[in-house]
Protein backbone atom coordinates (compact mmCIF):
# COMPACT_ATOMS: atom_id res chain seq x y z
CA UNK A 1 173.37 121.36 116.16
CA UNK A 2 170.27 121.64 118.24
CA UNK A 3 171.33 125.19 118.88
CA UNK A 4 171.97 126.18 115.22
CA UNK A 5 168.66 124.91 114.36
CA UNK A 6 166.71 127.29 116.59
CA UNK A 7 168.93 130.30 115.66
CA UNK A 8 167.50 129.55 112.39
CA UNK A 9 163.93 128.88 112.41
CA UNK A 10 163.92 132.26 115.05
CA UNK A 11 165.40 134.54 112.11
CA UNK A 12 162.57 133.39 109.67
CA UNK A 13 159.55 135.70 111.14
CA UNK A 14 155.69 134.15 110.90
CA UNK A 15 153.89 135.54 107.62
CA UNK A 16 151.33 138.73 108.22
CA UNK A 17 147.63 137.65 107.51
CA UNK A 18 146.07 139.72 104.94
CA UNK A 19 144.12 142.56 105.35
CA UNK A 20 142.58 142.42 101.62
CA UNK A 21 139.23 140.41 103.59
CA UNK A 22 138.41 143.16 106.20
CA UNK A 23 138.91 145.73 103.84
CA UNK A 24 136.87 144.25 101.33
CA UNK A 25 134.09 143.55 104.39
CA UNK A 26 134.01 147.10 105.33
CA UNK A 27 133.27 148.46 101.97
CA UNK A 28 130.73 146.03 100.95
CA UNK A 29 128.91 147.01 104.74
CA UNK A 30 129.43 150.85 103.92
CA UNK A 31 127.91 149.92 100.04
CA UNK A 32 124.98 147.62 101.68
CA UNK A 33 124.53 150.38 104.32
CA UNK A 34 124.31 153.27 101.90
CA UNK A 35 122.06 151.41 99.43
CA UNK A 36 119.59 150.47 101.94
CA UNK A 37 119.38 154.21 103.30
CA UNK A 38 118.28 154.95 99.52
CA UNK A 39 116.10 152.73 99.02
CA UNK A 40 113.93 153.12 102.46
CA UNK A 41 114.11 157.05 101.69
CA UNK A 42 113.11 157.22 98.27
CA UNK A 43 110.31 154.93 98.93
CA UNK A 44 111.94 151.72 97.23
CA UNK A 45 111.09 149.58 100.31
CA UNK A 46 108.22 150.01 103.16
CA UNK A 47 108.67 152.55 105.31
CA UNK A 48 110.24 155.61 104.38
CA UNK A 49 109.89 158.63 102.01
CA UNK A 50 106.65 160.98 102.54
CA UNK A 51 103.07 159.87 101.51
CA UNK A 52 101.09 162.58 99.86
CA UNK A 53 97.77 162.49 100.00
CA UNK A 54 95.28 163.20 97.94
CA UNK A 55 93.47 166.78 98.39
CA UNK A 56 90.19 165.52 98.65
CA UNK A 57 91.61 163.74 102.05
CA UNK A 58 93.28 166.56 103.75
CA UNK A 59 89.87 169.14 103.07
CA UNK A 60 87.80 166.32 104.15
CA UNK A 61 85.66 167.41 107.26
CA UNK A 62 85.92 164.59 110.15
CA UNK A 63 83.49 162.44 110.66
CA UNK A 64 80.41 163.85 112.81
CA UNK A 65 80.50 162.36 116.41
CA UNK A 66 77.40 159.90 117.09
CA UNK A 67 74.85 161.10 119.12
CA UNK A 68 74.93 160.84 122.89
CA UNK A 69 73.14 161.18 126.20
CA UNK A 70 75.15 161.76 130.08
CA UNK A 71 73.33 160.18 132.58
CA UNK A 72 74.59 160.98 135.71
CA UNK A 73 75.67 158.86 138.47
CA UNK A 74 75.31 159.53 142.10
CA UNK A 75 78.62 160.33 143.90
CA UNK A 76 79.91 157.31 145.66
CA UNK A 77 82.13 157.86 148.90
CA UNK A 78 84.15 155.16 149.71
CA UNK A 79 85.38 154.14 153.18
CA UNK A 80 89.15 153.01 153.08
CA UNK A 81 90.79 150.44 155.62
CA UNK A 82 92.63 152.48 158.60
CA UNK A 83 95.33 150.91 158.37
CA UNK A 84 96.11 152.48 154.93
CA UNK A 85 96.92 156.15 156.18
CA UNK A 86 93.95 157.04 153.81
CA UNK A 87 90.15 157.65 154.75
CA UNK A 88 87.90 158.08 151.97
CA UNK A 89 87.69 157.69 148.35
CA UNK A 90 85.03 159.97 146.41
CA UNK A 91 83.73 158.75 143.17
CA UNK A 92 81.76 160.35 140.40
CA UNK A 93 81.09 159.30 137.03
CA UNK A 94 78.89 159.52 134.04
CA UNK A 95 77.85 156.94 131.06
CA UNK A 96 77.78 157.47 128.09
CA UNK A 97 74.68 156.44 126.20
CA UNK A 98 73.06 156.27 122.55
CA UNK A 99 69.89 158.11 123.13
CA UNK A 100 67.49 155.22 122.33
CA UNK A 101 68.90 153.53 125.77
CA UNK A 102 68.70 156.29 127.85
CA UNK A 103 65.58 155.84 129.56
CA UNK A 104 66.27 151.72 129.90
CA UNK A 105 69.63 152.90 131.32
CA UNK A 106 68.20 155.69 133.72
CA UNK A 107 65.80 153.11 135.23
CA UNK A 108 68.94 150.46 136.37
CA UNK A 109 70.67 153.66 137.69
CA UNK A 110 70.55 152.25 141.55
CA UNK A 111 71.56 149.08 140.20
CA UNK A 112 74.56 150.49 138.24
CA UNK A 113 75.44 152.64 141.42
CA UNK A 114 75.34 149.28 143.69
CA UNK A 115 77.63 147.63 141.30
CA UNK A 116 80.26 150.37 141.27
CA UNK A 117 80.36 150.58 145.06
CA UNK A 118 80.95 147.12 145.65
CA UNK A 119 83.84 147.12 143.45
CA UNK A 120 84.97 149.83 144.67
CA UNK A 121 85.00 148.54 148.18
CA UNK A 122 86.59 145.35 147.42
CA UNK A 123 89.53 147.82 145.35
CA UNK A 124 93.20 147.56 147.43
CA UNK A 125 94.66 150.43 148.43
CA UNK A 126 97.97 149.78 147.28
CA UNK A 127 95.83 149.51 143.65
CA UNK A 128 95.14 152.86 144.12
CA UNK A 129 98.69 154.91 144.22
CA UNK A 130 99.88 153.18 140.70
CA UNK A 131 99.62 156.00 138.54
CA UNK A 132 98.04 154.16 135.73
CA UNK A 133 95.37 152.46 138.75
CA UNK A 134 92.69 155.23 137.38
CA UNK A 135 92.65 153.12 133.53
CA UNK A 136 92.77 149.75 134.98
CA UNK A 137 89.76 150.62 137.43
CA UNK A 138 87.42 152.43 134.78
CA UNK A 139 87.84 149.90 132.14
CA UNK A 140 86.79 147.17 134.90
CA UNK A 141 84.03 149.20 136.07
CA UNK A 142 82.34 150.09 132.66
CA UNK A 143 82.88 146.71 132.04
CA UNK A 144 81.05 145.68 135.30
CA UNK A 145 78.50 148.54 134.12
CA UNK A 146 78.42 147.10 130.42
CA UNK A 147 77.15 143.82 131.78
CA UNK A 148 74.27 144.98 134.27
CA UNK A 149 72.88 147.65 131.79
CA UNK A 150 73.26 144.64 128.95
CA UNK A 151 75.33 145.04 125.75
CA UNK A 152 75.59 148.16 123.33
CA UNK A 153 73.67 150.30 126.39
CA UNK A 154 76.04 151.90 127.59
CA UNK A 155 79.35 152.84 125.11
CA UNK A 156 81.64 154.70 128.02
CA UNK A 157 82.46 155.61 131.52
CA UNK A 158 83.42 159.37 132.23
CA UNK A 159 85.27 159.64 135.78
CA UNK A 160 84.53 163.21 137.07
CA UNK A 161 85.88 162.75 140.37
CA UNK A 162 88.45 160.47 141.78
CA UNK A 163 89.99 161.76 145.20
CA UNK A 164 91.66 159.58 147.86
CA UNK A 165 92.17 161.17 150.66
């Protein structure tokens, strides 16, 4: 009978799952998808659609630059370690001034230039063939500059020549 019994329940097949919930899943993604597209194009949420502006903005002539003095630093020329395939570095820069500091900042010029070179000296030479090594050592040197010349003296540091070789 045991045999009968299995020819039976074999003949009655397992019942297919639905697909009525991934259907219905799909559309309401497609419907969410599409309403969302609309609503960051047209400028319903944050984000999308075009901002005009006003004409008063786009005729508007920028704003004029503020008023600045060069003062030029000696060139610097840096002895590398030998065993770094490399022999010198030359160094040149500028400051950037406001033109009631000029004069202060003229007068700390050798003391400016003294600063530079010993950070330069104490630079690696492996810190030197990174690509971006040219940002990272003129925002620590105007910084080293910045605090020798004393705060709001000296705005920027112009690199004019940077040579390894």
């Amino acid at each position: 009978m045991s045999a009968a019994a299995d020819v039976e329940g074999a003949e009655e097949a397992p019942k297919k799952k639905s697909k009525l919930p991934l259907i219905l899943g799909i559309v309401l993604l497609l419907a969410g998808a599409g309403g969302g597209f609309f609503a960051a194009s047209s400028g319903l949420i944050g984000g999308g659609g075009e901002a005009e502006e006003p004409a008063d903005q786009l005729e508007a002539e920028p704003a004029p630059l503020a008023p600045a003095v060069f003062v030029p630093l000696d060139p610097l020329v840096i002895n590398l370690p030998a065993r770094s395939g490399r022999n010198l570095l030359r160094f040149s820069a500028q400051l950037e001034v406001p033109p009631e500091h000029a004069e202060s900042v003229e007068a700390i010029r050798p003391r400016i230039v003294d600063v530079l070179n010993g950070y330069l000296r104490a630079v690696e030479v492996s810190d030197l063939a990174d690509p971006a090594a040219l940002v990272r050592l003129r925002g620590q040197m105007l910084r080293r500059v910045q605090v020798v010349a004393g705060e709001g003296r000296v705005r920027d540091l112009l690199v004019m020549e940077f040579v390894v070789n």
